[in-house]
N, C-alpha and C. Protein backbone atom coordinates (compact mmCIF):
# COMPACT_ATOMS: atom_id res chain seq x y z
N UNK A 1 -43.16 -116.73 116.17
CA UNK A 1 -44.34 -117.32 116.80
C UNK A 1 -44.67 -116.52 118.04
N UNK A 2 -45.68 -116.04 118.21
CA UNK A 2 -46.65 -115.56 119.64
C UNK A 2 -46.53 -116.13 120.44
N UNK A 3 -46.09 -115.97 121.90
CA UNK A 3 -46.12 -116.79 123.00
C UNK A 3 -47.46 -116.30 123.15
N UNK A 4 -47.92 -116.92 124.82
CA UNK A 4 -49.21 -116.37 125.55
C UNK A 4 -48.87 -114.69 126.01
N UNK A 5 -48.09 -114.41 126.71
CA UNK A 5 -47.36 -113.57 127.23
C UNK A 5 -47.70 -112.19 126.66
N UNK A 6 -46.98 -112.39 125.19
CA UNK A 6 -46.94 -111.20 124.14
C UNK A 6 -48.07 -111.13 123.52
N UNK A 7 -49.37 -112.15 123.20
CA UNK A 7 -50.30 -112.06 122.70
C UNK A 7 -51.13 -111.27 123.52
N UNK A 8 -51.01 -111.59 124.87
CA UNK A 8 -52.27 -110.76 125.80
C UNK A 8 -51.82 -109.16 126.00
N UNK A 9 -50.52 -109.02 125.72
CA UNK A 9 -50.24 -107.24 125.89
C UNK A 9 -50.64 -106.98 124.61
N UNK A 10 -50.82 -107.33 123.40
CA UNK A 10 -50.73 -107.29 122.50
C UNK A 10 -52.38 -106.22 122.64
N UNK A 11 -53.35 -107.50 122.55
CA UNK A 11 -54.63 -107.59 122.92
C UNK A 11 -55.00 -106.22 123.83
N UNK A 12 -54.48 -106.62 124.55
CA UNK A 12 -54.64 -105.69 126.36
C UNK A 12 -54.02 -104.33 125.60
N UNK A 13 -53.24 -103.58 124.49
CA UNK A 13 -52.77 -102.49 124.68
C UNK A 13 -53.92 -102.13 122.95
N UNK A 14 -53.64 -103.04 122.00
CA UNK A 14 -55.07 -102.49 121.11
C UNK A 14 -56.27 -102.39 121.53
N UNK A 15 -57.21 -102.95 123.03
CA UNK A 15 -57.96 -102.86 123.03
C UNK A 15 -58.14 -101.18 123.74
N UNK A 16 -57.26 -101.17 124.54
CA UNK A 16 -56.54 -99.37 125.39
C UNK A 16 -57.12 -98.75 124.19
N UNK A 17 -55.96 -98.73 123.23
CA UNK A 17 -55.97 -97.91 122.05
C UNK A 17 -57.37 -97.76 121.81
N UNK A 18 -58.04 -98.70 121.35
CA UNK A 18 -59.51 -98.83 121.00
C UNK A 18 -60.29 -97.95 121.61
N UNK A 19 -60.21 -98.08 122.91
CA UNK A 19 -61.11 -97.44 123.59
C UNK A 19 -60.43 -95.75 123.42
N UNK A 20 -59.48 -95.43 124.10
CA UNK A 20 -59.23 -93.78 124.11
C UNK A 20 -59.49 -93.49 122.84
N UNK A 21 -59.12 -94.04 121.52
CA UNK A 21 -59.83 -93.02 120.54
C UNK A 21 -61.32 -93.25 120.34
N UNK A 22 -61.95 -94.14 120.44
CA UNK A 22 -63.46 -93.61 120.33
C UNK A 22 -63.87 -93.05 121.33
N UNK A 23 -62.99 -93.02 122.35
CA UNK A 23 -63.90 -91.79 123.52
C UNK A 23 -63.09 -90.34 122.91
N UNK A 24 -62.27 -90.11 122.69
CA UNK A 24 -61.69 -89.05 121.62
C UNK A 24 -62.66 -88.81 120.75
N UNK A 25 -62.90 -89.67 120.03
CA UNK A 25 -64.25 -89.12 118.83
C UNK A 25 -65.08 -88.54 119.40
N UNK A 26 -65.80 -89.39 120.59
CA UNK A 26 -67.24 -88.36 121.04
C UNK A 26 -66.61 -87.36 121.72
N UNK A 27 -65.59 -86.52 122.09
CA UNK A 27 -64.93 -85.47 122.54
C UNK A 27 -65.02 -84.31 121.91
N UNK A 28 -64.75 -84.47 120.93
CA UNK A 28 -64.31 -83.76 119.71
C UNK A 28 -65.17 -82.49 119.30
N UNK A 29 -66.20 -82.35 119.49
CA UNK A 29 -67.22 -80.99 119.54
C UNK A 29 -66.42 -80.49 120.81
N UNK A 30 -66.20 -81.54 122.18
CA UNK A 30 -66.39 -80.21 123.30
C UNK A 30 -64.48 -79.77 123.16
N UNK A 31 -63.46 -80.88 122.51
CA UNK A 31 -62.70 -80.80 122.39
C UNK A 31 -62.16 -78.86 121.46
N UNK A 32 -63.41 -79.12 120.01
CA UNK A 32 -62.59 -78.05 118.91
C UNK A 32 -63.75 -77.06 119.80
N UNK A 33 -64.63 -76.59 120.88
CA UNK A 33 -65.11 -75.60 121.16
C UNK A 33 -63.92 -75.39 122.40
N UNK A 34 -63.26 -76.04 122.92
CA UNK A 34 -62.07 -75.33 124.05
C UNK A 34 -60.89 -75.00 123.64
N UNK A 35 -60.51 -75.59 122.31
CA UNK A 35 -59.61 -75.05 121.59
C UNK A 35 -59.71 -74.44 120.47
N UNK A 36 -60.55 -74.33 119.75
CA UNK A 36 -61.24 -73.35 118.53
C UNK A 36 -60.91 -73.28 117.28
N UNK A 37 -61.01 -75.18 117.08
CA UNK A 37 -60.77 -75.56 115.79
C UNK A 37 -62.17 -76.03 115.45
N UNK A 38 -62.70 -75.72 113.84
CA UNK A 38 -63.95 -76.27 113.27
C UNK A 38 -63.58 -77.61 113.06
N UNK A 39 -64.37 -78.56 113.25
CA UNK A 39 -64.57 -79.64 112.39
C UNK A 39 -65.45 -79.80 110.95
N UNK A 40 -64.99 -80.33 110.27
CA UNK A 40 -65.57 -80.67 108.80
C UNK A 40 -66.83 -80.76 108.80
N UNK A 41 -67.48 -80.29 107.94
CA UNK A 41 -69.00 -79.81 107.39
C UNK A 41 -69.82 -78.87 108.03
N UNK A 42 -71.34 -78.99 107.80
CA UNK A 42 -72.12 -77.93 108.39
C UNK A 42 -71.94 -77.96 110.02
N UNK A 43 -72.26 -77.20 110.78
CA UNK A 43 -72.37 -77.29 111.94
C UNK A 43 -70.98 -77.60 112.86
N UNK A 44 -69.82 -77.50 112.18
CA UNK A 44 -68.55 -77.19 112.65
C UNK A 44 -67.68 -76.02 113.20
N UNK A 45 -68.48 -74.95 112.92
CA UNK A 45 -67.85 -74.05 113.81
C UNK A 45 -67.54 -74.22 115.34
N UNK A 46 -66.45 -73.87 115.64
CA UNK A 46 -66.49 -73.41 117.06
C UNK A 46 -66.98 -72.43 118.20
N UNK A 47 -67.58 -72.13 119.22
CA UNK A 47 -68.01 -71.21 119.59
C UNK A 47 -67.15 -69.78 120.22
N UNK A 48 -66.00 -70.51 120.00
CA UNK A 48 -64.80 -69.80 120.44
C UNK A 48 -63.44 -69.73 120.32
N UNK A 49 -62.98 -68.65 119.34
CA UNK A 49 -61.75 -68.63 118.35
C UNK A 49 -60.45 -67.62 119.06
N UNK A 50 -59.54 -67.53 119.21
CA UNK A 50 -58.54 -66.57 119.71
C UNK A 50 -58.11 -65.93 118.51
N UNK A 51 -57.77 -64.72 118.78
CA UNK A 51 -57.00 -64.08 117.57
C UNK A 51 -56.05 -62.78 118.85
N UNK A 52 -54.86 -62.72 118.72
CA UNK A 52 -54.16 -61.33 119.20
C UNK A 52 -54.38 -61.46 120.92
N UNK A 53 -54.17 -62.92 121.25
CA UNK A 53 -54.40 -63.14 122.72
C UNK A 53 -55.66 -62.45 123.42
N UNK A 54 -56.24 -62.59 122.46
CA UNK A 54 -58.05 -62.12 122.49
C UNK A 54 -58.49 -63.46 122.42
N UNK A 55 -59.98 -63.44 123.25
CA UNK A 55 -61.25 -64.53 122.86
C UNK A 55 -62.06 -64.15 122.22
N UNK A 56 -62.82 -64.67 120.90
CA UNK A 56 -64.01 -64.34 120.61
C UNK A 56 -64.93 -65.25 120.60
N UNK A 57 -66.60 -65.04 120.35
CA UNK A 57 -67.11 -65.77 121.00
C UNK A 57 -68.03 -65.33 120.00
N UNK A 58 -69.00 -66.63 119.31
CA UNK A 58 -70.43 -66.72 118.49
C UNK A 58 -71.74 -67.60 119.37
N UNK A 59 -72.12 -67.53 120.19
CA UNK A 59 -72.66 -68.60 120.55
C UNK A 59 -73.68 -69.64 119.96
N UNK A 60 -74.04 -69.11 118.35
CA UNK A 60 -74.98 -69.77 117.60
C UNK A 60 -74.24 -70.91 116.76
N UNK A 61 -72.42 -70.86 117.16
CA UNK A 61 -71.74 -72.00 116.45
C UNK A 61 -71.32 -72.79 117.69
N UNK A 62 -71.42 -74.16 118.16
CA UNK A 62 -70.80 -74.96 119.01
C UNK A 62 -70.17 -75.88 118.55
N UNK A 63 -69.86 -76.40 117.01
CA UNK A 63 -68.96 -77.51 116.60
C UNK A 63 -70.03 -78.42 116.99
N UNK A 64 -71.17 -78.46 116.59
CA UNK A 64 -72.45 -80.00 117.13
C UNK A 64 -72.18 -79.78 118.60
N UNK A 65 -71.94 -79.61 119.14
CA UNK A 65 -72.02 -79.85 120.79
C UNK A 65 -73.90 -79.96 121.18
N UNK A 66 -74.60 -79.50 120.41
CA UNK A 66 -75.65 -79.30 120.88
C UNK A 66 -76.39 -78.34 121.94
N UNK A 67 -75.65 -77.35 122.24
CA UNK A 67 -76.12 -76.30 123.03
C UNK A 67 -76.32 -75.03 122.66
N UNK A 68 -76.11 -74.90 121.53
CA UNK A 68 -76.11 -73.54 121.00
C UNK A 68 -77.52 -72.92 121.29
N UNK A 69 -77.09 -71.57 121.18
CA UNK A 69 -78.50 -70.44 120.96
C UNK A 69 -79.35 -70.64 119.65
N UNK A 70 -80.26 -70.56 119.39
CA UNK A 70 -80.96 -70.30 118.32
C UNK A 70 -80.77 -68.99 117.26
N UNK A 71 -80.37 -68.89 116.18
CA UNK A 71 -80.80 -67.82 115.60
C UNK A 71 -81.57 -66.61 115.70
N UNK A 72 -83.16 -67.05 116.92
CA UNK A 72 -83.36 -65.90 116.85
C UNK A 72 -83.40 -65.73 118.03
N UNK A 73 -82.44 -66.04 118.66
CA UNK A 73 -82.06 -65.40 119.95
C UNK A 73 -81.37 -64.23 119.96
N UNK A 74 -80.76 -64.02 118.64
CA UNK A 74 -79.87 -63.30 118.68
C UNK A 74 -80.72 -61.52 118.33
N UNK A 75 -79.88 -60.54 118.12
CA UNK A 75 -79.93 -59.17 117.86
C UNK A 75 -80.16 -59.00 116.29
N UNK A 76 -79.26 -59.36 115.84
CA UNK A 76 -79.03 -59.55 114.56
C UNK A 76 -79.65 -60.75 114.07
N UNK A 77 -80.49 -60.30 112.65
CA UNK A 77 -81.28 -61.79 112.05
C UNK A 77 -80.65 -63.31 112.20
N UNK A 78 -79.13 -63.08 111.41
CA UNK A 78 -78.66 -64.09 111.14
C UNK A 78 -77.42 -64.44 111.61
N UNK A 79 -77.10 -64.40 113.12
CA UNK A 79 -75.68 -64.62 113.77
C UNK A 79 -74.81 -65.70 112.86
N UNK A 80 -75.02 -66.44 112.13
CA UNK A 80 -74.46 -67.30 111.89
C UNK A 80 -73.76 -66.96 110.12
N UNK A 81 -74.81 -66.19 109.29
CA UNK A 81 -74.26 -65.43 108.18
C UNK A 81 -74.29 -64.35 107.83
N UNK A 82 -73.83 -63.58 107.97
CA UNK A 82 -73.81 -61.91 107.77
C UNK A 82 -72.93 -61.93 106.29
N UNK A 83 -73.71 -61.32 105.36
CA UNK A 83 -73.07 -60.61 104.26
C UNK A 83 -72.57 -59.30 103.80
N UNK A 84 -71.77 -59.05 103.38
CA UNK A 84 -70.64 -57.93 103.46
C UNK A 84 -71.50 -56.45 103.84
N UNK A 85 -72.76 -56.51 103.20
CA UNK A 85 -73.75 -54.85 103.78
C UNK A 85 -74.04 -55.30 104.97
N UNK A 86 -74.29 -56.17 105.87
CA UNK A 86 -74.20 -56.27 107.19
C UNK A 86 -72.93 -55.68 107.89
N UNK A 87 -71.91 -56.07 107.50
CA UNK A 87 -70.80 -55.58 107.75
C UNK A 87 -70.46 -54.58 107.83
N UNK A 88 -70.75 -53.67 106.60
CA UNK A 88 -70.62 -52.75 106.07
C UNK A 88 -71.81 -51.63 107.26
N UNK A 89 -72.61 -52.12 107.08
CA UNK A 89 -73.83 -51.39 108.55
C UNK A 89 -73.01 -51.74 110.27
N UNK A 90 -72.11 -52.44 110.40
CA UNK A 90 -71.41 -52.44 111.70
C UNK A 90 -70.64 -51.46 111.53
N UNK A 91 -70.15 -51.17 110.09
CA UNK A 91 -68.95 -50.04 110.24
C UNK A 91 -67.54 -50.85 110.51
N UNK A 92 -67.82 -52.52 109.60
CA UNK A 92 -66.86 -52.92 110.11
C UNK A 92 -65.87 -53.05 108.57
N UNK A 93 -66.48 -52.71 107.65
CA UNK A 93 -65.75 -53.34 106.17
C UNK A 93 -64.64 -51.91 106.03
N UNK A 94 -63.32 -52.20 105.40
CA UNK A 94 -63.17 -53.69 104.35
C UNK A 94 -62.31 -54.26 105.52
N UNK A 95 -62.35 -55.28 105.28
CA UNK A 95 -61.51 -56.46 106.05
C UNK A 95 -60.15 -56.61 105.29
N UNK A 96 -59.68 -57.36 106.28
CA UNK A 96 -58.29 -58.11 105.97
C UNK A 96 -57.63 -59.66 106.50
N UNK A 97 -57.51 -60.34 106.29
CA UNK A 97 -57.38 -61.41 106.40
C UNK A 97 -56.02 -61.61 107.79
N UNK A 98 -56.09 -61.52 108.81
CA UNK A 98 -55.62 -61.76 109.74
C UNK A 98 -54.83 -63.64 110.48
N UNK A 99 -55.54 -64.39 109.76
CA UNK A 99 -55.25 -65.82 110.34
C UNK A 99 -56.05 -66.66 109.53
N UNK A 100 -56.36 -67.59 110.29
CA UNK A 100 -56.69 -68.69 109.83
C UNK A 100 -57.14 -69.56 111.08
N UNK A 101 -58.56 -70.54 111.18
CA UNK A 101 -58.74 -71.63 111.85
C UNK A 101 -58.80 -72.63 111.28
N UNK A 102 -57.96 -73.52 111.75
CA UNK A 102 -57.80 -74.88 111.76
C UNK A 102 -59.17 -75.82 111.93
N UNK A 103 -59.65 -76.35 110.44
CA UNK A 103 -60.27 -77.17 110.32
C UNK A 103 -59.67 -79.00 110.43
N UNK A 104 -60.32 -79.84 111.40
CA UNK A 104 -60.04 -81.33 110.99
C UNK A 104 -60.33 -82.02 109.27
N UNK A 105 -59.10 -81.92 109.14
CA UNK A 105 -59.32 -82.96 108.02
C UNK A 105 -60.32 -82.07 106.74
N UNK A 106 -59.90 -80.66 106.62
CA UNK A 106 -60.21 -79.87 105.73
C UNK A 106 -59.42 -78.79 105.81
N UNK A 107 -59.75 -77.77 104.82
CA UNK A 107 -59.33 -76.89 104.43
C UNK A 107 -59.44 -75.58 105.60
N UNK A 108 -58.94 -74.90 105.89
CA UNK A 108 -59.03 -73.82 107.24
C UNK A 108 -59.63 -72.66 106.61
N UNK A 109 -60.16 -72.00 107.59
CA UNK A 109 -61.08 -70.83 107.26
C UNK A 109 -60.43 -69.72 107.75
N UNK A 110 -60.71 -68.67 106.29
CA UNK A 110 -59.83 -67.60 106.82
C UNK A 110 -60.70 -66.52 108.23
N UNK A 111 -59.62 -65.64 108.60
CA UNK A 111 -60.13 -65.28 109.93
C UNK A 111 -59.84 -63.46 109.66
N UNK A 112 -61.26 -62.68 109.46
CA UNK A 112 -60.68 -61.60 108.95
C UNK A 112 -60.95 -60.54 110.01
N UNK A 113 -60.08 -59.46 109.91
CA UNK A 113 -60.02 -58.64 110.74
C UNK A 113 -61.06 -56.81 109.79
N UNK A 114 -61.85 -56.42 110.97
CA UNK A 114 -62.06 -54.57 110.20
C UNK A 114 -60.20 -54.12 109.95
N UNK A 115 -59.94 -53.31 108.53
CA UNK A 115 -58.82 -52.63 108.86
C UNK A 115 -58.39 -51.95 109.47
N UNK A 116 -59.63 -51.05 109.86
CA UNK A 116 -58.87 -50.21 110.62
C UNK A 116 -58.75 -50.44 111.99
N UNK A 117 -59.11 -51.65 112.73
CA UNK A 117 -58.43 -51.60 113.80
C UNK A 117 -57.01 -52.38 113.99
N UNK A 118 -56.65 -53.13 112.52
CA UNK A 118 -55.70 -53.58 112.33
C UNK A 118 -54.20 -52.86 112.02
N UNK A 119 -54.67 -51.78 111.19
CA UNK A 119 -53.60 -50.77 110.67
C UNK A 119 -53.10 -49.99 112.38
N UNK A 120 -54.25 -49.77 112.83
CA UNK A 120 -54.08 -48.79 114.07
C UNK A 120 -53.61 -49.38 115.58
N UNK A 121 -53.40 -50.66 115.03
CA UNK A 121 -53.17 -52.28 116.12
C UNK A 121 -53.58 -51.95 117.49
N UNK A 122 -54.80 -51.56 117.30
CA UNK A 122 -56.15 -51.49 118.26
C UNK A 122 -56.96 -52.83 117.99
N UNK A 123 -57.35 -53.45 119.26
CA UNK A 123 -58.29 -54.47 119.63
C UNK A 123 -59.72 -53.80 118.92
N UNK A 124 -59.64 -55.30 117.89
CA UNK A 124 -60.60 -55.36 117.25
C UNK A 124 -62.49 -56.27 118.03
N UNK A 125 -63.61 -55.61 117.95
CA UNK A 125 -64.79 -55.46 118.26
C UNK A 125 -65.13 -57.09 118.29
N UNK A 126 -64.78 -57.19 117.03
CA UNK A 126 -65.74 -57.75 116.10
C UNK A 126 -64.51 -58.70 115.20
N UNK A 127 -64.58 -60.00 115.04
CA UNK A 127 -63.64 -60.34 113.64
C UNK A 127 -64.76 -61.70 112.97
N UNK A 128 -64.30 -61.85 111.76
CA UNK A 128 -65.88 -62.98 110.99
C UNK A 128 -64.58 -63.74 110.27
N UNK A 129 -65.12 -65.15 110.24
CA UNK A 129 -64.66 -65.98 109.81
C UNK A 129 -65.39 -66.58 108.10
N UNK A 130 -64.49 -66.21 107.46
CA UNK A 130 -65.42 -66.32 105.85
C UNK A 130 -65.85 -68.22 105.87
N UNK A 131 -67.01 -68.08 105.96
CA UNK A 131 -67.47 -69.49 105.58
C UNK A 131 -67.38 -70.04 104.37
N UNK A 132 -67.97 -68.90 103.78
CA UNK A 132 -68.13 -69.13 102.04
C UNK A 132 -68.16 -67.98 101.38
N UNK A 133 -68.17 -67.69 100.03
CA UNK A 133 -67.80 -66.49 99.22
C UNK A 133 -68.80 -65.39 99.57
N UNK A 134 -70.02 -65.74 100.12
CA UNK A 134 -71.08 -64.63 100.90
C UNK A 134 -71.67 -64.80 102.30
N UNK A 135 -70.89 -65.78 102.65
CA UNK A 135 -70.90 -65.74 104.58
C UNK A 135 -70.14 -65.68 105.19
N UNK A 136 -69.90 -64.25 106.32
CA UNK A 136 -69.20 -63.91 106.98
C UNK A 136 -69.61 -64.26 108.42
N UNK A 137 -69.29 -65.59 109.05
CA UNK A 137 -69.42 -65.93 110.44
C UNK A 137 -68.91 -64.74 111.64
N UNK A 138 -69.63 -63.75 112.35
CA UNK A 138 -69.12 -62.81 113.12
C UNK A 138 -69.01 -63.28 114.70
N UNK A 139 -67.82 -62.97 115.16
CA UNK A 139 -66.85 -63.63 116.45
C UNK A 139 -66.96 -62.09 117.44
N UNK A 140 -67.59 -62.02 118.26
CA UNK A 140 -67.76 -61.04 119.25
C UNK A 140 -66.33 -61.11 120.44
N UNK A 141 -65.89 -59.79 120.36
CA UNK A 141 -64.93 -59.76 121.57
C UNK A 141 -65.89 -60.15 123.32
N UNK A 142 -65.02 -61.36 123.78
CA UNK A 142 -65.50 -61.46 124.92
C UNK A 142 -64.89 -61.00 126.14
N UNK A 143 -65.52 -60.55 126.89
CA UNK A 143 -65.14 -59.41 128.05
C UNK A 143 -64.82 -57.95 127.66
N UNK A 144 -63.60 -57.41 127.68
CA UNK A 144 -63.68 -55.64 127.47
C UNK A 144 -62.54 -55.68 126.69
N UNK A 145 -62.01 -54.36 126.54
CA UNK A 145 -60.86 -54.01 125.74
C UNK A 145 -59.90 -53.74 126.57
């Protein structure tokens, strides 16, 4: 049987709970853009992935945060999908599969590296995160080499 006592911590510590994870939920864009995990579906990228104690940086992906650049802000048509002759015009193909980002509650996206700055374990430019079998998400080195 419940006294008064144990019922109100009871109360008093699920309602705690309650609250920190739905303020956790609305976190969660600015959360996977400071640590540089996608969340599940469209518009889950992060704007900023580590690879080789490197930052890279897309700014047309924010994980929904809502601040991103526009598409045609960018240099390139389509910051957000580049297909392998894009690549191939950076001078960045063939790739190699270097890592992986951690998706919530899905499957992780591979994280590929140009070879040859991999073979030559020279800091890589440029690394793209395969979205799908013909989109290569491209991650810009931020700051210098």
């Amino acid at each position: 049987m419940w006294n008064k006592r144990n019922l109100f911590w009871i109360i008093l510590f699920g309602g705690i709970f309650i609250i920190v994870c739905g303020l956790s939920w609305l976190e969660l864009p600015s959360m996977a853009n400071r640590f540089g995990f996608a969340l599940p579906g469209q518009g889950g990228l992060p704007y900023r992935i580590a690879y080789a104690n490197r930052t890279y940086t897309n700014l047309a992906t924010c994980a929904r945060a809502g601040w991103c650049q526009s598409p045609s802000s960018s240099t390139h048509p389509n910051p957000l999908c580049w297909k392998k002759e894009d690549i191939q015009q950076h001078g960045d193909w063939p790739l190699v599969r270097v890592g992986a980002i951690f998706t919530l509650l899905g499957s992780p996206y591979p994280l590929m590296a140009p070879q040859s700055t991999v073979s030559r374990k020279m800091t890589a430019f440029a690394i793209y995160l395969i979205f799908d079998a013909t989109c290569y998400v491209p991650y810009e080195l931020e700051g210098g080499p």
